[in-house]
N, C-alpha and C. Protein backbone atom coordinates (compact mmCIF):
# COMPACT_ATOMS: atom_id res chain seq x y z
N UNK A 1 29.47 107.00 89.49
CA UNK A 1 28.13 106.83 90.01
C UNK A 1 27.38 108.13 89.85
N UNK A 2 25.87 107.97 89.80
CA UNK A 2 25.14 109.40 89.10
C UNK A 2 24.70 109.67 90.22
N UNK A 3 24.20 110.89 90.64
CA UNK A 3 23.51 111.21 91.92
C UNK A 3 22.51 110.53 92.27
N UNK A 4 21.67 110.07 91.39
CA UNK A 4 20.48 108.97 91.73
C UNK A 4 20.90 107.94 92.02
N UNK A 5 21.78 107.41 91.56
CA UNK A 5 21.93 106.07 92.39
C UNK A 5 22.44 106.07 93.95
N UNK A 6 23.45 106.94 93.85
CA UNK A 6 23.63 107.66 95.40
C UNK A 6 23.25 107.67 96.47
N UNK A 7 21.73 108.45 95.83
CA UNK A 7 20.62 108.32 96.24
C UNK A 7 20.10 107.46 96.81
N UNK A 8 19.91 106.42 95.90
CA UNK A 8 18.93 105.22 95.97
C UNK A 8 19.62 104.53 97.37
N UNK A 9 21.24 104.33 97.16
CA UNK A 9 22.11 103.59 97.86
C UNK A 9 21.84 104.64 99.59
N UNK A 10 21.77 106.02 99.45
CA UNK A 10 21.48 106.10 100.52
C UNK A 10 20.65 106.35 101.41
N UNK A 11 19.51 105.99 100.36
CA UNK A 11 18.36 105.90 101.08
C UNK A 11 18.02 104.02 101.95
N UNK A 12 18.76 103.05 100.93
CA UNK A 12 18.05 101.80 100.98
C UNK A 12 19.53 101.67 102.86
N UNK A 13 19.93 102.49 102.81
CA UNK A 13 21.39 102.31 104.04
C UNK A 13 20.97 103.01 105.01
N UNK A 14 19.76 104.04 105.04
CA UNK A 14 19.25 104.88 106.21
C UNK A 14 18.33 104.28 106.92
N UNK A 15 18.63 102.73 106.83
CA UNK A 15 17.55 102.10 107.86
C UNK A 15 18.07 101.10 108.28
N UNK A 16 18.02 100.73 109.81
CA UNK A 16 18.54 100.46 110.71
C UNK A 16 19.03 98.82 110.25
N UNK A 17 18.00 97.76 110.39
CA UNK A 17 18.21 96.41 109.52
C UNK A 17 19.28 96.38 108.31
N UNK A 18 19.29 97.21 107.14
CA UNK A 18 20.08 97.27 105.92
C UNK A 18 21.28 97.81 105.78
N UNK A 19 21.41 98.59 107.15
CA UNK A 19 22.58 99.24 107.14
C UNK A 19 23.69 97.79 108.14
N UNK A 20 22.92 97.31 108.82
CA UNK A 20 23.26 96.38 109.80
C UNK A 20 23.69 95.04 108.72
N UNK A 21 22.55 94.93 107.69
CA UNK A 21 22.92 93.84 106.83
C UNK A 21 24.56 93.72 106.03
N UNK A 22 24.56 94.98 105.86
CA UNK A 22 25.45 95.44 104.47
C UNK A 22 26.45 95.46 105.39
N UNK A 23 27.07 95.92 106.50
CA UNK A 23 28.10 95.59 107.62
C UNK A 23 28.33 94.08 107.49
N UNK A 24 27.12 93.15 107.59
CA UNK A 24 27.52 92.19 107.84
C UNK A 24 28.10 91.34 106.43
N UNK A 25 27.40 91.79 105.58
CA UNK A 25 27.90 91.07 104.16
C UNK A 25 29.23 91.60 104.16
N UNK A 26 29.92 92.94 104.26
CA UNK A 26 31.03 93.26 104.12
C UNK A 26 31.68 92.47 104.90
N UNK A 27 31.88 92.51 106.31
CA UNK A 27 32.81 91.60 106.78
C UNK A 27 32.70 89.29 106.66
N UNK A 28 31.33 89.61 105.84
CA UNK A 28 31.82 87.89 105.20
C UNK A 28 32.42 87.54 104.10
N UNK A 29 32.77 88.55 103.59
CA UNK A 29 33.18 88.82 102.61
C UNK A 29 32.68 88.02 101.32
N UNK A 30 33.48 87.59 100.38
CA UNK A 30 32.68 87.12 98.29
C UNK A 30 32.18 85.80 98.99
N UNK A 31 32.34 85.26 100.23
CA UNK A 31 31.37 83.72 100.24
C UNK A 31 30.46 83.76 100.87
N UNK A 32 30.17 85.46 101.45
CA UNK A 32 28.87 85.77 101.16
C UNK A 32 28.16 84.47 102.81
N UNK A 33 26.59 84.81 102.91
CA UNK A 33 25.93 84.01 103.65
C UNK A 33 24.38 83.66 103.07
N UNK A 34 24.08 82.91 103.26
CA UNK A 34 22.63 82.40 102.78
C UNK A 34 21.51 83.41 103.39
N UNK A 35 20.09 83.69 103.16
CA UNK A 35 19.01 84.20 103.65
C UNK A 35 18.96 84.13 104.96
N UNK A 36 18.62 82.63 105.06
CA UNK A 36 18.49 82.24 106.34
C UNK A 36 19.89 82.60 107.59
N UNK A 37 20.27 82.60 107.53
CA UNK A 37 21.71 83.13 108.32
C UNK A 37 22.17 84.98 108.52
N UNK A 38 21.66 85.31 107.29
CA UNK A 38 20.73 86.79 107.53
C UNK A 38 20.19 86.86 107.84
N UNK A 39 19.09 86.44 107.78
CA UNK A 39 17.83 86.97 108.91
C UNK A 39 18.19 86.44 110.27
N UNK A 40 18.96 85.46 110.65
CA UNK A 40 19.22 85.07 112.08
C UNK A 40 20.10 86.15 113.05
N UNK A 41 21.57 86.57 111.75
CA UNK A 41 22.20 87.37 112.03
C UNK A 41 21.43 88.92 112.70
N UNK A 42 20.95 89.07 111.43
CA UNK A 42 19.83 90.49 111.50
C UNK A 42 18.47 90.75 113.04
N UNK A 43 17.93 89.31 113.57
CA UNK A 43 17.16 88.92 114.32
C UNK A 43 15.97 89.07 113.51
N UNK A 44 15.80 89.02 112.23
CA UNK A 44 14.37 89.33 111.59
C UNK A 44 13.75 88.03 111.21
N UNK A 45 12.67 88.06 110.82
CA UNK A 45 12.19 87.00 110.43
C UNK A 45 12.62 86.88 108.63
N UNK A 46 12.18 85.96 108.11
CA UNK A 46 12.78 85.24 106.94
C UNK A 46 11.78 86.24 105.71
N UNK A 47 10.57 86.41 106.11
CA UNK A 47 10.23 87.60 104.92
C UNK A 47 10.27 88.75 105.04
N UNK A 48 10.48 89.18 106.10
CA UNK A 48 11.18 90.86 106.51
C UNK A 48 12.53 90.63 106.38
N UNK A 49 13.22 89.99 106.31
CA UNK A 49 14.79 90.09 105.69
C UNK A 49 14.50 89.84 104.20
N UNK A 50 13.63 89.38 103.47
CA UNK A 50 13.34 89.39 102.31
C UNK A 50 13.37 90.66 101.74
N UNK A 51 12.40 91.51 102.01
CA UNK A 51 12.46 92.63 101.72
C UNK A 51 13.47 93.65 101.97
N UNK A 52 14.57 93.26 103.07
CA UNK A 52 15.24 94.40 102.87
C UNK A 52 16.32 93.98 102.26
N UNK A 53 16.86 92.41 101.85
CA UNK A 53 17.77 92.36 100.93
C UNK A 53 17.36 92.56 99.43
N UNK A 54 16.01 92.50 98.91
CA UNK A 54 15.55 93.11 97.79
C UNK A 54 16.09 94.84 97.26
N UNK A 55 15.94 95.37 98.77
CA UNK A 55 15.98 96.57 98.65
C UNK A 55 17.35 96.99 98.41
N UNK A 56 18.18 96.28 99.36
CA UNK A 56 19.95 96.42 98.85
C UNK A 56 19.86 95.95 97.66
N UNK A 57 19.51 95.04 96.83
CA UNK A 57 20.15 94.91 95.93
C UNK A 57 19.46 95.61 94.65
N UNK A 58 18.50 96.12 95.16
CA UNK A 58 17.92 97.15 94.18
C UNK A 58 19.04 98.52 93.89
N UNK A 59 19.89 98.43 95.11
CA UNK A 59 19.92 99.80 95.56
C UNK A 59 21.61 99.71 94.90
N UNK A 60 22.11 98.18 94.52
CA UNK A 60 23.13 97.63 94.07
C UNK A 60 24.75 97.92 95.06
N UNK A 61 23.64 97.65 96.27
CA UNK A 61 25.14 97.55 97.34
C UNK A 61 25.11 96.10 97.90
N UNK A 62 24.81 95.28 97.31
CA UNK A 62 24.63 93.52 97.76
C UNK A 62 24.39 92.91 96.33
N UNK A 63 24.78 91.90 96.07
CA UNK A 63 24.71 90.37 95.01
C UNK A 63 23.64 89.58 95.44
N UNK A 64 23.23 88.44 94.70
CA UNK A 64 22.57 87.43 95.13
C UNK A 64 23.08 86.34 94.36
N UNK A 65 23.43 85.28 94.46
CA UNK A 65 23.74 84.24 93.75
C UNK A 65 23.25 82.82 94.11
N UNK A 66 23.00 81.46 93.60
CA UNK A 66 21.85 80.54 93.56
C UNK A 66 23.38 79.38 93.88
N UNK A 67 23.18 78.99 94.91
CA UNK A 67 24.06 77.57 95.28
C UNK A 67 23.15 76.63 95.41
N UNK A 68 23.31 76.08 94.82
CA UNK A 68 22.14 74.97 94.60
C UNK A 68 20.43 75.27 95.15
N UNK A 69 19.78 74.94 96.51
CA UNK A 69 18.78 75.47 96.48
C UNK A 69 18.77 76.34 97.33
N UNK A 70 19.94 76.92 98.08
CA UNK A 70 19.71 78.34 98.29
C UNK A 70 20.37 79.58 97.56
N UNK A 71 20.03 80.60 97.91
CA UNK A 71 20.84 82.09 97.77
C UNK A 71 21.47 82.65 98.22
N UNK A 72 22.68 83.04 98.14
CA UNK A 72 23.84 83.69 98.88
C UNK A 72 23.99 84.80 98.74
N UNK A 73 23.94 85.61 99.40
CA UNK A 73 24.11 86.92 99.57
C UNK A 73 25.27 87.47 99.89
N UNK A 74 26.02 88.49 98.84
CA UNK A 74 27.37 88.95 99.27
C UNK A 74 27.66 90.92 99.41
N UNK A 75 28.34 91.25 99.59
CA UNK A 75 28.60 92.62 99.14
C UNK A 75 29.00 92.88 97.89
N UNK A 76 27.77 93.91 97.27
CA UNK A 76 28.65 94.18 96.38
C UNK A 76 29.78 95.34 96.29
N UNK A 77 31.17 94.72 96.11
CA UNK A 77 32.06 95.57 96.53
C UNK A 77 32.49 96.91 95.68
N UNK A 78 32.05 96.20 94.30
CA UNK A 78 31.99 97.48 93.14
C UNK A 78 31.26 98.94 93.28
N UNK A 79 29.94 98.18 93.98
CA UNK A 79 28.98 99.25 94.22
C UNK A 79 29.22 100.12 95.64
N UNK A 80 29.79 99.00 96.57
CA UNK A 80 30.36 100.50 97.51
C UNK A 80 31.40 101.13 97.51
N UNK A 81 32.20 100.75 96.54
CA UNK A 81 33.36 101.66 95.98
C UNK A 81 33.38 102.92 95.13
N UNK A 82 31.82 102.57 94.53
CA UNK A 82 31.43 103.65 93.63
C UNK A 82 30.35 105.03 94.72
N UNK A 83 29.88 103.96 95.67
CA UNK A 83 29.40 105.53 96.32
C UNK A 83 30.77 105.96 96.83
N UNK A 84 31.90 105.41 97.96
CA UNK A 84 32.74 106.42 98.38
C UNK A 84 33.82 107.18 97.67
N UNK A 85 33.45 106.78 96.38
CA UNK A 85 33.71 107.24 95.25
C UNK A 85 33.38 108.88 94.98
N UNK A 86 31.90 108.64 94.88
CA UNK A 86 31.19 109.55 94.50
C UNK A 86 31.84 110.45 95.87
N UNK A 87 31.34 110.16 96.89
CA UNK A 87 31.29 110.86 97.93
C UNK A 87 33.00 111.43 97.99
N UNK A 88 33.53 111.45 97.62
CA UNK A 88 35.44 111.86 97.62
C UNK A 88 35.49 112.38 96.31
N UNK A 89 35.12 112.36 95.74
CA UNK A 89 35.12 112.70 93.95
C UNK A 89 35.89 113.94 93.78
N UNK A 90 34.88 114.85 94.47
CA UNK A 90 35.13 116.29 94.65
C UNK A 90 36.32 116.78 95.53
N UNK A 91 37.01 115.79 96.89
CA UNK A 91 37.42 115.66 97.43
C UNK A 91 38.86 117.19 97.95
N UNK A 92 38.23 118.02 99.23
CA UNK A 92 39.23 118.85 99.87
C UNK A 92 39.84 120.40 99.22
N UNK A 93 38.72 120.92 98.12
CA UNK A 93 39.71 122.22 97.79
C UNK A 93 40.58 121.66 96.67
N UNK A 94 40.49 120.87 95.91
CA UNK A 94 41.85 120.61 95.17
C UNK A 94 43.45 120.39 95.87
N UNK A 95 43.31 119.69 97.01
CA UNK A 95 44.00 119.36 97.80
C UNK A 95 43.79 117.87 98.40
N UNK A 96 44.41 116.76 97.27
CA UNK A 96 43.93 114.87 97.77
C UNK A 96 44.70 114.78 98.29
N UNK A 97 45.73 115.36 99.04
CA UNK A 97 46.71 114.83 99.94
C UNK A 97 45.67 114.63 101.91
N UNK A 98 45.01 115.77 101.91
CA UNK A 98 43.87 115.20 102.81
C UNK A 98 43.13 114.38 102.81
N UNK A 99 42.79 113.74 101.68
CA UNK A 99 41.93 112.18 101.52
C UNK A 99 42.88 111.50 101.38
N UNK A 100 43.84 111.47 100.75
CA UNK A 100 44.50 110.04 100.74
C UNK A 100 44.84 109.58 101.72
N UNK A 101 44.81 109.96 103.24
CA UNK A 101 44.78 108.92 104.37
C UNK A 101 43.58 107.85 104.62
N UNK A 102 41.86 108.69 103.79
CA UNK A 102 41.30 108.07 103.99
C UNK A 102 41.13 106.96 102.64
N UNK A 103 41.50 107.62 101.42
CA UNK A 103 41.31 106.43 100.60
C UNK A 103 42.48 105.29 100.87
N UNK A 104 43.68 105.42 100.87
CA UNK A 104 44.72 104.65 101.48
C UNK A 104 44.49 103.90 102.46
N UNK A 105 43.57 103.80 103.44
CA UNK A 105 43.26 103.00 104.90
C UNK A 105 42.69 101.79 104.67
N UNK A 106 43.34 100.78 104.78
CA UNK A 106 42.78 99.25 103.97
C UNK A 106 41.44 99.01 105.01
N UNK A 107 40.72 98.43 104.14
CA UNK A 107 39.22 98.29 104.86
C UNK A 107 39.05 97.00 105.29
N UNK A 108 39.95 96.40 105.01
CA UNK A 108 39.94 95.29 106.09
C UNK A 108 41.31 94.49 107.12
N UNK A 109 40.92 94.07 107.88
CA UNK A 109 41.67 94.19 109.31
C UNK A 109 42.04 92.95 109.13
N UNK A 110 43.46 92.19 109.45
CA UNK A 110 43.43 90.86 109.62
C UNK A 110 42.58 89.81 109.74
N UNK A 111 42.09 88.87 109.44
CA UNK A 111 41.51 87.95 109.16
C UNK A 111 41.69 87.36 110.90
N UNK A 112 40.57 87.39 111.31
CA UNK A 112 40.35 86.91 112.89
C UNK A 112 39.34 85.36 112.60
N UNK A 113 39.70 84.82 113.31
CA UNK A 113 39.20 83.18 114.07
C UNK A 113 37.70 83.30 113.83
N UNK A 114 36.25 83.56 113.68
CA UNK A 114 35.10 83.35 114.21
C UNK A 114 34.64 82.00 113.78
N UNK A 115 33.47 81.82 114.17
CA UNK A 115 32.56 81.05 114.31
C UNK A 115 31.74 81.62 112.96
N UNK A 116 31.29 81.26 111.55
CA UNK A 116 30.67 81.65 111.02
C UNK A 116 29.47 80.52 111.19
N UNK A 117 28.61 81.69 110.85
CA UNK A 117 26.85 80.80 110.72
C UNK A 117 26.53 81.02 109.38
N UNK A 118 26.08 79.58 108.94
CA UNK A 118 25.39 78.96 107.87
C UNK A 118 24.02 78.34 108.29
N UNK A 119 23.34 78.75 107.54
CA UNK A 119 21.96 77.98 107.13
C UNK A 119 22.06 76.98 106.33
């Protein structure tokens, strides 16, 4: 990843809604949730969640994909692998035995029971 995109990614994540979004796409993981179920999740309305999933996916830390007549929104997982990427790159003095607890730490937790919401 180049510093501008970095960038871009951490600028479109320094606001309160998008950072909240991108949490939530991560833990729904590739089946992802429709607009409408974002913005419910988010508490926003349906064209102010417009704009800030534009902005993630400008920023290429979210997907969009067309299920019939809606859009699903997922994480994109490539793209946040490539900022904590970036961000570890350089990683400790020439010493990865201090990151590898954090790259090693699986990012996701057993698969728990919820209630998912669909639109």
């Amino acid at each position: 990843m180049k510093q501008s995109q970095a960038l871009e990614a951490f600028a479109a994540l320094s606001q309160e809604t998008r950072l909240g979004i991108v949490r939530l796409l991560v833990r729904e993981g590739p089946d992802g949730l429709p607009a409408g179920s974002v913005a419910e999740a988010a508490k926003v309305s349906a064209s102010n969640v417009s704009f800030h999933l534009k902005e993630l996916e400008r920023a290429g830390l979210i997907e969009a994909r067309r299920e019939a007549r809606s859009i699903i929104y997922t994480a994109n997982y490539a793209g946040l692998r490539g900022l904590i990427a970036f961000l570890m790159k350089d990683c400790c003095a020439g010493r990865p035995e201090i990151c590898a607890p954090v790259l090693a730490d699986p990012c996701c937790s057993p698969a728990k029971t919820r209630k998912r919401v669909h639109a």
